[in-house]
C-alpha atoms as a PDB file:
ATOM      1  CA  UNK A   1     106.300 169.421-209.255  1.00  0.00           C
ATOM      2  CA  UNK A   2     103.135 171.249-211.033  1.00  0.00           C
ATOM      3  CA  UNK A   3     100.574 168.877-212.303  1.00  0.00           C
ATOM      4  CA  UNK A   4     100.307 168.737-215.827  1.00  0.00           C
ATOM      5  CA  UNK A   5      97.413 167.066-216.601  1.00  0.00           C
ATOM      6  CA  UNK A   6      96.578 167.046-220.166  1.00  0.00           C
ATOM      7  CA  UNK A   7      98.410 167.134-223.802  1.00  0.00           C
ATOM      8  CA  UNK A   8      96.297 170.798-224.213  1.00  0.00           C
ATOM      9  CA  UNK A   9      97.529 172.608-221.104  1.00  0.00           C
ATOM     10  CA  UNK A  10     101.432 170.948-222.003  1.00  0.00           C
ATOM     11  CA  UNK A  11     101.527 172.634-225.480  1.00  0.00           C
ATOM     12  CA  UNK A  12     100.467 175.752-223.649  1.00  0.00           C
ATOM     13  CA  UNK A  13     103.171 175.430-221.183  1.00  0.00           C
ATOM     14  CA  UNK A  14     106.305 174.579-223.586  1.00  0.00           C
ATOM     15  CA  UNK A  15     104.792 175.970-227.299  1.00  0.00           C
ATOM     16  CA  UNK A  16     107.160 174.985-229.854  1.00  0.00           C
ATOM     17  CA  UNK A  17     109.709 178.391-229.769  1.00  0.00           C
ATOM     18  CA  UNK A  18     111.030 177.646-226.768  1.00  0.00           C
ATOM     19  CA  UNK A  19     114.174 178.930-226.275  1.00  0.00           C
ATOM     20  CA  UNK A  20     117.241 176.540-225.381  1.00  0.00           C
ATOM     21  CA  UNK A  21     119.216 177.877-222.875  1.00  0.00           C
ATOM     22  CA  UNK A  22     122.311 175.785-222.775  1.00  0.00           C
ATOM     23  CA  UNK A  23     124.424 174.727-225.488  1.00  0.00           C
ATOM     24  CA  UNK A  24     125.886 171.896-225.711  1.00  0.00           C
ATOM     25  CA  UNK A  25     129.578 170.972-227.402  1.00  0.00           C
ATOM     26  CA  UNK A  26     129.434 169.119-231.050  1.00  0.00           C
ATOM     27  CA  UNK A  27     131.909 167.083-231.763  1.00  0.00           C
ATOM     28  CA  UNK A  28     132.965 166.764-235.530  1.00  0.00           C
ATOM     29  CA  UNK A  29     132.067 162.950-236.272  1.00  0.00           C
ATOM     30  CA  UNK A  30     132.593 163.632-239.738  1.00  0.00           C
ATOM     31  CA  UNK A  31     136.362 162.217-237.941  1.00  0.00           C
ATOM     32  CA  UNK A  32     134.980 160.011-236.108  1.00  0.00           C
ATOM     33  CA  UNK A  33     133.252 157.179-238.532  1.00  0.00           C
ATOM     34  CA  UNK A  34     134.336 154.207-236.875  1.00  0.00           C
ATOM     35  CA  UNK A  35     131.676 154.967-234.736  1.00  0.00           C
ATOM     36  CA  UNK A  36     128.431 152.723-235.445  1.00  0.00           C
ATOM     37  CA  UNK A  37     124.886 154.164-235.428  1.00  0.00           C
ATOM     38  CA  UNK A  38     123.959 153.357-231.915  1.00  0.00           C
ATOM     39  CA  UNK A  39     127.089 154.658-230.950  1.00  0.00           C
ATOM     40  CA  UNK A  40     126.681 158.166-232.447  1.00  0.00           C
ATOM     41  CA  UNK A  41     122.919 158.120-231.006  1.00  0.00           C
ATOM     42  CA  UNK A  42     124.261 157.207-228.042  1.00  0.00           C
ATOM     43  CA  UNK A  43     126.997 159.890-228.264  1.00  0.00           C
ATOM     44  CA  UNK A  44     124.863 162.549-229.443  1.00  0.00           C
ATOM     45  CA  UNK A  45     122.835 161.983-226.447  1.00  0.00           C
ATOM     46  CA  UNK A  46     125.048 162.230-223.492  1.00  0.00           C
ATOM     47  CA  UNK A  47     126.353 165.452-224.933  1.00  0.00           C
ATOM     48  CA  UNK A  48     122.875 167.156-223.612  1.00  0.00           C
ATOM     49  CA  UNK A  49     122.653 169.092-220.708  1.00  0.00           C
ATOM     50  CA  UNK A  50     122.225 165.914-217.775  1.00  0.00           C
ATOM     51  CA  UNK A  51     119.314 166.206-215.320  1.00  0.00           C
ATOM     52  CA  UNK A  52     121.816 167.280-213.078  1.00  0.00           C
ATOM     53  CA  UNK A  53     122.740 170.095-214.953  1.00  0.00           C
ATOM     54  CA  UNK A  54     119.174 170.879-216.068  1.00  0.00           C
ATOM     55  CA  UNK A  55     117.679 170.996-212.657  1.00  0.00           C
ATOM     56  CA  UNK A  56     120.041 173.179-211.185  1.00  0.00           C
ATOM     57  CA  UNK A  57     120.042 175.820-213.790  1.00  0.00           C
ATOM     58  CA  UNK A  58     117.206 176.076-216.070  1.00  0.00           C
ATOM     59  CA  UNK A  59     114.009 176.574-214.882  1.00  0.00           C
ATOM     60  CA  UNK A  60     111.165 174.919-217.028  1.00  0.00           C
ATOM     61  CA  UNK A  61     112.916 171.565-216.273  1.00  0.00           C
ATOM     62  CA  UNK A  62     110.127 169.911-214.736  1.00  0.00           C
ATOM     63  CA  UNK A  63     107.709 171.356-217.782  1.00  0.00           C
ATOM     64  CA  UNK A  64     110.858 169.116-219.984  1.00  0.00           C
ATOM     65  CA  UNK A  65     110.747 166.094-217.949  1.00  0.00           C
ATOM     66  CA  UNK A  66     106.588 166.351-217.866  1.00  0.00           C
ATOM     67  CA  UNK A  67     106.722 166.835-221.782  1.00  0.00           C
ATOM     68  CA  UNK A  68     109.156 164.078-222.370  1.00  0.00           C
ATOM     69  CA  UNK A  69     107.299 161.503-220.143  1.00  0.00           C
ATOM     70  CA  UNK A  70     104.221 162.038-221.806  1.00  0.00           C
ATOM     71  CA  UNK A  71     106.029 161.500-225.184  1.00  0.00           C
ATOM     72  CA  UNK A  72     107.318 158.123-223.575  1.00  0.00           C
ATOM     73  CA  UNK A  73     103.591 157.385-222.572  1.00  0.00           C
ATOM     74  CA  UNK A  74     102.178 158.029-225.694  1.00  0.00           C
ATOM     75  CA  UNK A  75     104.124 155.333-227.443  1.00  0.00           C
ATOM     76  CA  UNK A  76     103.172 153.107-224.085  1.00  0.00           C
ATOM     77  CA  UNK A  77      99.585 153.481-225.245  1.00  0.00           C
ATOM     78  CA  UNK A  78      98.758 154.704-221.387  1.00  0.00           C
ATOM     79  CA  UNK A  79      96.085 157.170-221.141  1.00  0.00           C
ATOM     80  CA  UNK A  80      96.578 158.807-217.283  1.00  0.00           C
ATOM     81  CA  UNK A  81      99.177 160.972-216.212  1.00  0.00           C
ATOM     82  CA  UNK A  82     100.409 160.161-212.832  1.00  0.00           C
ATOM     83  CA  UNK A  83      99.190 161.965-210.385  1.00  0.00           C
ATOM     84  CA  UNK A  84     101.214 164.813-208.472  1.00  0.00           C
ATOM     85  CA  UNK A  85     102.679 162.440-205.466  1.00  0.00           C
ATOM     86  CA  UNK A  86     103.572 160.007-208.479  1.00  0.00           C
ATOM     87  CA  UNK A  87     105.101 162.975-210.375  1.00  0.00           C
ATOM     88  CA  UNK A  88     107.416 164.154-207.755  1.00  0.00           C
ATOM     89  CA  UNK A  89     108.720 160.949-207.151  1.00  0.00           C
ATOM     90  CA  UNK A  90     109.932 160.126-210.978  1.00  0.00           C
ATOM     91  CA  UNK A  91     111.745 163.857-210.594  1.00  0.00           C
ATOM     92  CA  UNK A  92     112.840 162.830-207.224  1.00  0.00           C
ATOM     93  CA  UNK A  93     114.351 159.882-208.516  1.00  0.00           C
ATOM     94  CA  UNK A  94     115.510 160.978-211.635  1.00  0.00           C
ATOM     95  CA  UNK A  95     117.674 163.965-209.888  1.00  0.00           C
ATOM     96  CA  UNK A  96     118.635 161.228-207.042  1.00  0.00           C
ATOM     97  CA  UNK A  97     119.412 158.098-209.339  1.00  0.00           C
ATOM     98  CA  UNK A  98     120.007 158.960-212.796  1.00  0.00           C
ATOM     99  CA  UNK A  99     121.501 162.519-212.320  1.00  0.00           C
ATOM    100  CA  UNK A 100     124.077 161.778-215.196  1.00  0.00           C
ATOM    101  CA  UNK A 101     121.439 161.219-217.865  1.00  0.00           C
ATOM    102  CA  UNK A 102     119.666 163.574-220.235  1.00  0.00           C
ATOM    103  CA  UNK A 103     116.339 163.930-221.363  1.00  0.00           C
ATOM    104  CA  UNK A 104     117.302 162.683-224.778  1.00  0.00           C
ATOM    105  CA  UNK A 105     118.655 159.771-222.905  1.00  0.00           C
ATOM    106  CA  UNK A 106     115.290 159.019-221.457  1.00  0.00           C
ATOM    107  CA  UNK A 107     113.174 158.767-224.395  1.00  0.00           C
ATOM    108  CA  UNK A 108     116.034 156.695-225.971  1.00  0.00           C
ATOM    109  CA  UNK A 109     116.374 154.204-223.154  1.00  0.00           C
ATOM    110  CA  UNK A 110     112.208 153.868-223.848  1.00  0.00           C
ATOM    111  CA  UNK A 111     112.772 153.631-227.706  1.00  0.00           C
ATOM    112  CA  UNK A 112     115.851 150.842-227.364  1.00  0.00           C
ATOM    113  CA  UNK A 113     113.373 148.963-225.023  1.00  0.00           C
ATOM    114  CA  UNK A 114     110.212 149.132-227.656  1.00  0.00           C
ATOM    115  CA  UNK A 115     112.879 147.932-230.518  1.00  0.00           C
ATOM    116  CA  UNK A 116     113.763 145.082-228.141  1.00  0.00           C
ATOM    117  CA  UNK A 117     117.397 146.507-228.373  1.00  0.00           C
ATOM    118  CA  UNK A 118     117.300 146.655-224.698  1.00  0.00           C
ATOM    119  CA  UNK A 119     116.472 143.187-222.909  1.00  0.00           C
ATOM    120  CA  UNK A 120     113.904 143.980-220.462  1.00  0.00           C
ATOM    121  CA  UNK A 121     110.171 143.396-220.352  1.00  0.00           C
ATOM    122  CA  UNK A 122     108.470 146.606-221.333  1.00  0.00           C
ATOM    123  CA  UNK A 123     105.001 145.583-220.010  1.00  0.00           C
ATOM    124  CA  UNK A 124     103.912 148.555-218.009  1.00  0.00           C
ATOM    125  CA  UNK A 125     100.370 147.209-217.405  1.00  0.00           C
ATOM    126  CA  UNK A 126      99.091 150.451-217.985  1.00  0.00           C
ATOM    127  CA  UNK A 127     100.864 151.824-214.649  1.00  0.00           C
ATOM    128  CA  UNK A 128     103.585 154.428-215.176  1.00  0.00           C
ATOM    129  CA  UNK A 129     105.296 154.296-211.388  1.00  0.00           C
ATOM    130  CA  UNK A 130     109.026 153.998-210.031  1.00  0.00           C
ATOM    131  CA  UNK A 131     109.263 150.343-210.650  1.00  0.00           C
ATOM    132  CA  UNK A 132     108.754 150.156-214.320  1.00  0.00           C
ATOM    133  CA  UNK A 133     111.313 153.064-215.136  1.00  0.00           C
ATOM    134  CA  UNK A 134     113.598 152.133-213.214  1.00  0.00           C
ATOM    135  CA  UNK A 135     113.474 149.146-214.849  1.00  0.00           C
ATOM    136  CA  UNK A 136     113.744 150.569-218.171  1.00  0.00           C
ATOM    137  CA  UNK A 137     116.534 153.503-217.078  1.00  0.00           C
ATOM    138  CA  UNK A 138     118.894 150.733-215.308  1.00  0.00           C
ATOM    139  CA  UNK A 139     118.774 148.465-218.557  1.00  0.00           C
ATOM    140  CA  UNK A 140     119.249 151.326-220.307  1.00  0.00           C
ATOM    141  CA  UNK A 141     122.704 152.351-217.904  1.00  0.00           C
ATOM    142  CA  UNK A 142     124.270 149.255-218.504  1.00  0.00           C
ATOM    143  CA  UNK A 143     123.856 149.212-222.188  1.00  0.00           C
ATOM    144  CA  UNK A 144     124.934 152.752-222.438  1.00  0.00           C
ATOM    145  CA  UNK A 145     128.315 152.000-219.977  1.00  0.00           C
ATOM    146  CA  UNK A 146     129.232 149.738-222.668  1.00  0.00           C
ATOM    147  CA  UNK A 147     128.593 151.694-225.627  1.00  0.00           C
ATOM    148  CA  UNK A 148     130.246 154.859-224.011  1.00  0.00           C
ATOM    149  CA  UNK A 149     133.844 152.476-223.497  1.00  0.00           C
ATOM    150  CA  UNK A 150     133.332 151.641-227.589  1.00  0.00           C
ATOM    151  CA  UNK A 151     132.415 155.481-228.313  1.00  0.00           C
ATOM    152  CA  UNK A 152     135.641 156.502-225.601  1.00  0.00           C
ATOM    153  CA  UNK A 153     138.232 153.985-226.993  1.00  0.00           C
ATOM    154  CA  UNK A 154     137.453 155.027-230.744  1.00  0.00           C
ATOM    155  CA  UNK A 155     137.733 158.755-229.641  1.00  0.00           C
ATOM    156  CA  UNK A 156     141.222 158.191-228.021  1.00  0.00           C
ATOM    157  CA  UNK A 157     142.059 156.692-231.419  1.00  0.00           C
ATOM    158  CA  UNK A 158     140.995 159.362-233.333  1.00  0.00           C
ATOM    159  CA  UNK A 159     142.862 162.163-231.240  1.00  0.00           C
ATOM    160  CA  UNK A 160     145.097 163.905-233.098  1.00  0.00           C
ATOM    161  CA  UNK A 161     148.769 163.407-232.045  1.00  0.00           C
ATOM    162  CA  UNK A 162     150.341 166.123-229.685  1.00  0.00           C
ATOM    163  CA  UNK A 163     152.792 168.609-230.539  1.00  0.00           C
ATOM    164  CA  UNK A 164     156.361 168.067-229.711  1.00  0.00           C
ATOM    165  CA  UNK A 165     155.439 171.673-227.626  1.00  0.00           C
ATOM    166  CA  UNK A 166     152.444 169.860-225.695  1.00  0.00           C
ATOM    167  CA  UNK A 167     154.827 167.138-225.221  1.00  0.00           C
ATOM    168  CA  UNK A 168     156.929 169.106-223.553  1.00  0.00           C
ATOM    169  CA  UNK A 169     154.837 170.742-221.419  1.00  0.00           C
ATOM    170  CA  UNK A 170     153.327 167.201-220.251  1.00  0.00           C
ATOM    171  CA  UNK A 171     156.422 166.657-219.095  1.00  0.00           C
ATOM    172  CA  UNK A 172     157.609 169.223-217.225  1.00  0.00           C
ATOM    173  CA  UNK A 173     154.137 169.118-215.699  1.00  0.00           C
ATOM    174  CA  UNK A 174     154.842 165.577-214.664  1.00  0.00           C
ATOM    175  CA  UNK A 175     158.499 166.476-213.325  1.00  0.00           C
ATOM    176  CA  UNK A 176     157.262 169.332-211.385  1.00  0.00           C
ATOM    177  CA  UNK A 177     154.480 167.262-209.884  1.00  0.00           C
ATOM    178  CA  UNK A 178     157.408 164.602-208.776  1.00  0.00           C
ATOM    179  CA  UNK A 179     159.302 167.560-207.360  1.00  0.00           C
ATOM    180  CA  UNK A 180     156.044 168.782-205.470  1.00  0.00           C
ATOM    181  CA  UNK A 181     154.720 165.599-203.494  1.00  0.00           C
ATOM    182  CA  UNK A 182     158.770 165.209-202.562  1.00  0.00           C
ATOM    183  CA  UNK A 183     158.012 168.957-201.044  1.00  0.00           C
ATOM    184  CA  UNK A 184     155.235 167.979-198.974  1.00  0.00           C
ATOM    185  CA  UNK A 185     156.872 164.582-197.796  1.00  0.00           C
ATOM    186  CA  UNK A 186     159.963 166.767-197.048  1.00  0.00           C
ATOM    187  CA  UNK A 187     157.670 169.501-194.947  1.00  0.00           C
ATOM    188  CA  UNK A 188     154.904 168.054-193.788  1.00  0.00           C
ATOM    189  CA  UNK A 189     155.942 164.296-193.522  1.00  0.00           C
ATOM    190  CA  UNK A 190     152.899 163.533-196.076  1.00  0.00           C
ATOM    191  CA  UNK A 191     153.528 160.947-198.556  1.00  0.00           C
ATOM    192  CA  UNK A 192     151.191 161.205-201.608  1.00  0.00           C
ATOM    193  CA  UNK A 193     152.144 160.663-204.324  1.00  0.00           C
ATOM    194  CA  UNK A 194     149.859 159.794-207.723  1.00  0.00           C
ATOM    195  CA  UNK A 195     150.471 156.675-209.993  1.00  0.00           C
ATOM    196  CA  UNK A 196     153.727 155.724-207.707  1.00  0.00           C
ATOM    197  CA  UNK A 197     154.678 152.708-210.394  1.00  0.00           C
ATOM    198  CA  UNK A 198     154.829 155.238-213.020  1.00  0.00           C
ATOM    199  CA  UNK A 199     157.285 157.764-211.145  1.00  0.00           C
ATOM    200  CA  UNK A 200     158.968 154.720-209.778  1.00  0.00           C
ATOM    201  CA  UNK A 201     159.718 153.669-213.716  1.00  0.00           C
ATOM    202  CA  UNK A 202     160.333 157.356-214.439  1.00  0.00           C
ATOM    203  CA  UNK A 203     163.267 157.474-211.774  1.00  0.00           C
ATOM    204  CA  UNK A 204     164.746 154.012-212.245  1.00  0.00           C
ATOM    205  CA  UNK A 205     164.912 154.368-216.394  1.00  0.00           C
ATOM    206  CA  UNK A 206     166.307 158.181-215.815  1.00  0.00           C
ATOM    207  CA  UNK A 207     169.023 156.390-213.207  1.00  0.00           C
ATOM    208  CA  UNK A 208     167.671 158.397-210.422  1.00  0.00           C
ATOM    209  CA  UNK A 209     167.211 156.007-208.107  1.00  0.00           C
ATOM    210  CA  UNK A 210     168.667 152.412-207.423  1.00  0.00           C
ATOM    211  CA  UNK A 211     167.381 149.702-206.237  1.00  0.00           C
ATOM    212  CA  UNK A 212     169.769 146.397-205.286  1.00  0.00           C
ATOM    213  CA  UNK A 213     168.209 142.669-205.949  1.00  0.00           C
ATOM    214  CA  UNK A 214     168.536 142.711-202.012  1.00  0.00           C
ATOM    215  CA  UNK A 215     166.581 145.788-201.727  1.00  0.00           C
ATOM    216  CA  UNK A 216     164.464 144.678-204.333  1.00  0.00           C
ATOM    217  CA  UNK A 217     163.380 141.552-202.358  1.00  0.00           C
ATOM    218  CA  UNK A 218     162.744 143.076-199.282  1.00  0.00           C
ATOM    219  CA  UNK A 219     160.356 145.491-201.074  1.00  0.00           C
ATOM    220  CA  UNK A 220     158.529 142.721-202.679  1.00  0.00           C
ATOM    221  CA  UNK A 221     158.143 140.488-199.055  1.00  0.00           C
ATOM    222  CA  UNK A 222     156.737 143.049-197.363  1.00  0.00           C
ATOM    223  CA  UNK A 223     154.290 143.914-200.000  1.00  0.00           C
ATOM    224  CA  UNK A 224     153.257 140.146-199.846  1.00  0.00           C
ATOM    225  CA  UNK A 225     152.440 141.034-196.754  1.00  0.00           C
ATOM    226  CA  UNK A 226     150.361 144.532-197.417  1.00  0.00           C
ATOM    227  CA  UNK A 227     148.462 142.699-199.833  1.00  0.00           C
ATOM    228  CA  UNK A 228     147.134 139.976-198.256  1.00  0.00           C
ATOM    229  CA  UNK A 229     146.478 142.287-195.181  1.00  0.00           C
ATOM    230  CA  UNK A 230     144.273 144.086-197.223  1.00  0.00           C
ATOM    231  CA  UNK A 231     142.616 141.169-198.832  1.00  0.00           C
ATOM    232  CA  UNK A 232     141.526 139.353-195.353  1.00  0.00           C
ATOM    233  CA  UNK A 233     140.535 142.982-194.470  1.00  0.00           C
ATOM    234  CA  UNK A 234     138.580 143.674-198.010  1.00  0.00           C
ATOM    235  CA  UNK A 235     134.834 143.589-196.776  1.00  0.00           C
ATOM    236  CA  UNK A 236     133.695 144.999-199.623  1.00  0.00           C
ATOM    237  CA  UNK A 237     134.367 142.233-202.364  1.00  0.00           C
ATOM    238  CA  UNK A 238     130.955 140.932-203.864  1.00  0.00           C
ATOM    239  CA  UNK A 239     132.269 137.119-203.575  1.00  0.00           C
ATOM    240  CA  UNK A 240     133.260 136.386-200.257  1.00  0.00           C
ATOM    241  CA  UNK A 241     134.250 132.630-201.440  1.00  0.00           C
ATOM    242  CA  UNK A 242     136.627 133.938-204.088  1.00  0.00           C
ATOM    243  CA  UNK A 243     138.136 136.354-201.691  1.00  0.00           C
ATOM    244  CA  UNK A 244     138.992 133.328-198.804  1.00  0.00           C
ATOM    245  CA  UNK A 245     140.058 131.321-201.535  1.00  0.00           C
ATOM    246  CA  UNK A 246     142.447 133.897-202.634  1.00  0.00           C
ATOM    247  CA  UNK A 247     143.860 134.276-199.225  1.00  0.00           C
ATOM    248  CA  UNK A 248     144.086 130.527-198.140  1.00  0.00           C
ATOM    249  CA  UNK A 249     146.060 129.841-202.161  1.00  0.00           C
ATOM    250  CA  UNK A 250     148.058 133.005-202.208  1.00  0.00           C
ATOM    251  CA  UNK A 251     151.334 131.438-202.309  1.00  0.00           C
ATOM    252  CA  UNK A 252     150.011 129.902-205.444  1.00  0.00           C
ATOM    253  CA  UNK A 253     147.328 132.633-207.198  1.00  0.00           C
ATOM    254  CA  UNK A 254     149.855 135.646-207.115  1.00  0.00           C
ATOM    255  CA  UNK A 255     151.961 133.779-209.615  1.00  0.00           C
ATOM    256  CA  UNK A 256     149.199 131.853-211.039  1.00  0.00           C
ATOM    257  CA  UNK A 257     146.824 135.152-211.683  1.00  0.00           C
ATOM    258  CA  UNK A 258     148.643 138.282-213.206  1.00  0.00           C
ATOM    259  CA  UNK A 259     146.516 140.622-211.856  1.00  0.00           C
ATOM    260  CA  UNK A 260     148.033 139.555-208.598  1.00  0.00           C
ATOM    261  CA  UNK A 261     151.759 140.042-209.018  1.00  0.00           C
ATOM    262  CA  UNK A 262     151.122 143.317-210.182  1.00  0.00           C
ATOM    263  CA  UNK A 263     149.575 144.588-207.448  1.00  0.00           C
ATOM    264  CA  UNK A 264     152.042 143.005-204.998  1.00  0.00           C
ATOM    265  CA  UNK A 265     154.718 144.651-207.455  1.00  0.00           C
ATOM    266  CA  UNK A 266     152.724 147.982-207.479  1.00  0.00           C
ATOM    267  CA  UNK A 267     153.026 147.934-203.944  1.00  0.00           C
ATOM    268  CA  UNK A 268     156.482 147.434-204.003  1.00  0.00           C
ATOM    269  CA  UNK A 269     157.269 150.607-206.254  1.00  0.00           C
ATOM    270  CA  UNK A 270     155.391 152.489-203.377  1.00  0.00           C
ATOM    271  CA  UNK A 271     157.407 151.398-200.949  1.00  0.00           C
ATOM    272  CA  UNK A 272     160.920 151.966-202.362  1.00  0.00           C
ATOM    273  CA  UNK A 273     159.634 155.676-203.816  1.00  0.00           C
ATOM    274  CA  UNK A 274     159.190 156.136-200.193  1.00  0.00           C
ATOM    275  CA  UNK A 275     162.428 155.054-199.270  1.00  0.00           C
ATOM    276  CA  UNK A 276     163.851 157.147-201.549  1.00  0.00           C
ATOM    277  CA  UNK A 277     162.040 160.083-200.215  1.00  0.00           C
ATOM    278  CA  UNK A 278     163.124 159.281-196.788  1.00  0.00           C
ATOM    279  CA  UNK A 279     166.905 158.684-197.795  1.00  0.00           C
ATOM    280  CA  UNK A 280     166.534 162.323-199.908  1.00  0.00           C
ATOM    281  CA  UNK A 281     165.061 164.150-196.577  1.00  0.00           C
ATOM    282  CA  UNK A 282     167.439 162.529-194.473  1.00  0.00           C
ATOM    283  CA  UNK A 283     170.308 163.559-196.857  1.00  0.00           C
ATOM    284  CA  UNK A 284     168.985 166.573-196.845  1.00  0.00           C
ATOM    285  CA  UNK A 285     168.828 166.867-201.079  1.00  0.00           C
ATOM    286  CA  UNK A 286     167.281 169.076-203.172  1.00  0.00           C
ATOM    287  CA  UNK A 287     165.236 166.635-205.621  1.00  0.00           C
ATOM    288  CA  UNK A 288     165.089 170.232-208.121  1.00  0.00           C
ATOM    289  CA  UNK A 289     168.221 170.695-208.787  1.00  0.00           C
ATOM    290  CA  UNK A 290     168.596 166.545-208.827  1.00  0.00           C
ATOM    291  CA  UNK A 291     166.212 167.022-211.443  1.00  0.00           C
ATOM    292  CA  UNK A 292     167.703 169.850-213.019  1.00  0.00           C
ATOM    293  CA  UNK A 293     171.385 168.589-213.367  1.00  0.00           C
ATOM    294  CA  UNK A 294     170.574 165.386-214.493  1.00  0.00           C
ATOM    295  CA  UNK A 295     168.843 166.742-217.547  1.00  0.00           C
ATOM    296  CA  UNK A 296     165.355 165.166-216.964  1.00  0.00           C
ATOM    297  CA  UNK A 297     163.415 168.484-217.142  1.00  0.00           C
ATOM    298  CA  UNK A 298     163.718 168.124-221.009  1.00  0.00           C
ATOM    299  CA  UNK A 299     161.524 166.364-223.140  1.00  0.00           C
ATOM    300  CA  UNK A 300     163.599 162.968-224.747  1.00  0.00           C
ATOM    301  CA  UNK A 301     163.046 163.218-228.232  1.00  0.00           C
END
């Protein structure tokens, strides 16, 4: 990174007419005023360029990160730019760690900590180094994760509803995709297949596929099994005591937690979409023209 050492030789570097390269896309809020202030700045924000972005494509980005650290430094009250080792780690870590933020983002993750909106000490000691911002930036992640799932759910709300045409074509996209992991099962002996509970649904409600209590049972013991399989083999869960616990009680927790019995019935769909692939191979059908004579490649009104 080039040293930048004073205020002076920065204004030479960046003037104020510099040209921005990348546009960004700006969302009508006018439609959108459920929204609360720090969730529009919040939203305005992430719509920038990210550092990932910037970095790879435009190429006075360490003259913006430079200029935008020293306007986070100024309102520190710290006199001494860091040094060039010190400079190319913050870029270093910035491109490494916080890749998904913008610039904006960075000198509002400083401003949220100065307001105390952000709960994290924002002594610095006069010492700019990794330590403090990351300090400030990972405060800053967690409060923006939440704000984005407000900002995301009110946007879904606000989404205008689909045409009976884009309806439609959902659907036939969805069929298709049905038709095409069948396909691959059939040739290559490959089964993937995406959201399996919700083509599992689609099949039984269209009377596509059935499924006996019998059957039904058998699908759900052996996905008993599966699932506590993969919970004694789970080494990744962040409470090892809840995990045991959940292993040693399971007889009791899958009915007791709901979370549970839907994964053990999740598991279950998988299975007896598989089985259905396998009895369609075997049979040697056509799940197309299934599809087709049945009547499911039309959108139900």
């Amino acid at each position: 990174m080039e040293i930048i050492s004073n205020r002076q030789e920065l204004s030479r570097k960046t003037g104020n007419t510099q040209v921005q390269k990348y546009q960004t896309t700006h969302w009508d809020l006018s439609k959108t005023s459920n929204l609360t202030r720090s969730e529009i700045r919040v939203f305005n924000h992430i719509q920038e360029p990210s550092i990932a972005v910037l970095s790879e494509t435009d190429e006075d980005f360490e003259v913006q990160i430079a200029k935008a650290l020293l306007e986070i430094m100024t309102d520190l009250g710290i006199k001494t730019f860091p040094d060039e080792y010190s400079q190319n780690r913050i870029v270093y870590f910035l491109q490494t760690y916080y890749r998904e933020m913008s610039i904006g983002e960075l000198k509002l993750a400083f401003e949220l900590a100065f307001m105390q909106i952000l709960q994290v000490d924002v002594e610095h000691y006069n010492s700019f180094d990794i330590k403090y911002l990351t300090r400030i930036l990972n405060t800053y992640r967690s409060y923006r994760n939440e704000k984005r799932k407000a900002i995301d759910k009110k946007l879904e709300q606000d989404k205008p509803e689909p045409s009976p045409e884009e309806l439609a074509l959902r659907h036939r996209s969805f069929v298709n995709r049905i038709v095409d992991a069948y396909e691959n099962y059939k040739n290559e002996d490959v089964f993937e297949v995406r959201i399996t509970w919700l083509v599992y649904d689609f099949l039984l409600e269209n009377n596509l596929m059935e499924i006996s209590e019998n059957q039904w049972n058998g699908f759900i013991e052996e996905a008993e099994k599966i699932h506590k399989r993969r919970l004694i083999n789970d080494k990744t869960s962040s409470n090892r005591t809840q995990r045991i616990q959940r292993i040693k009680n399971f007889d009791i927790l899958r009915f007791k937690f709901p979370d549970e019995l839907s994964r053990i019935r999740n598991i279950a769909k998988e299975l007896a979409l598989k089985a259905y692939f396998k009895m369609l191979k075997d049979k040697e059908l056509n799940l197309k023209e299934i599809f087709i004579k049945s009547g499911v490649y039309e959108q139900k009104k």
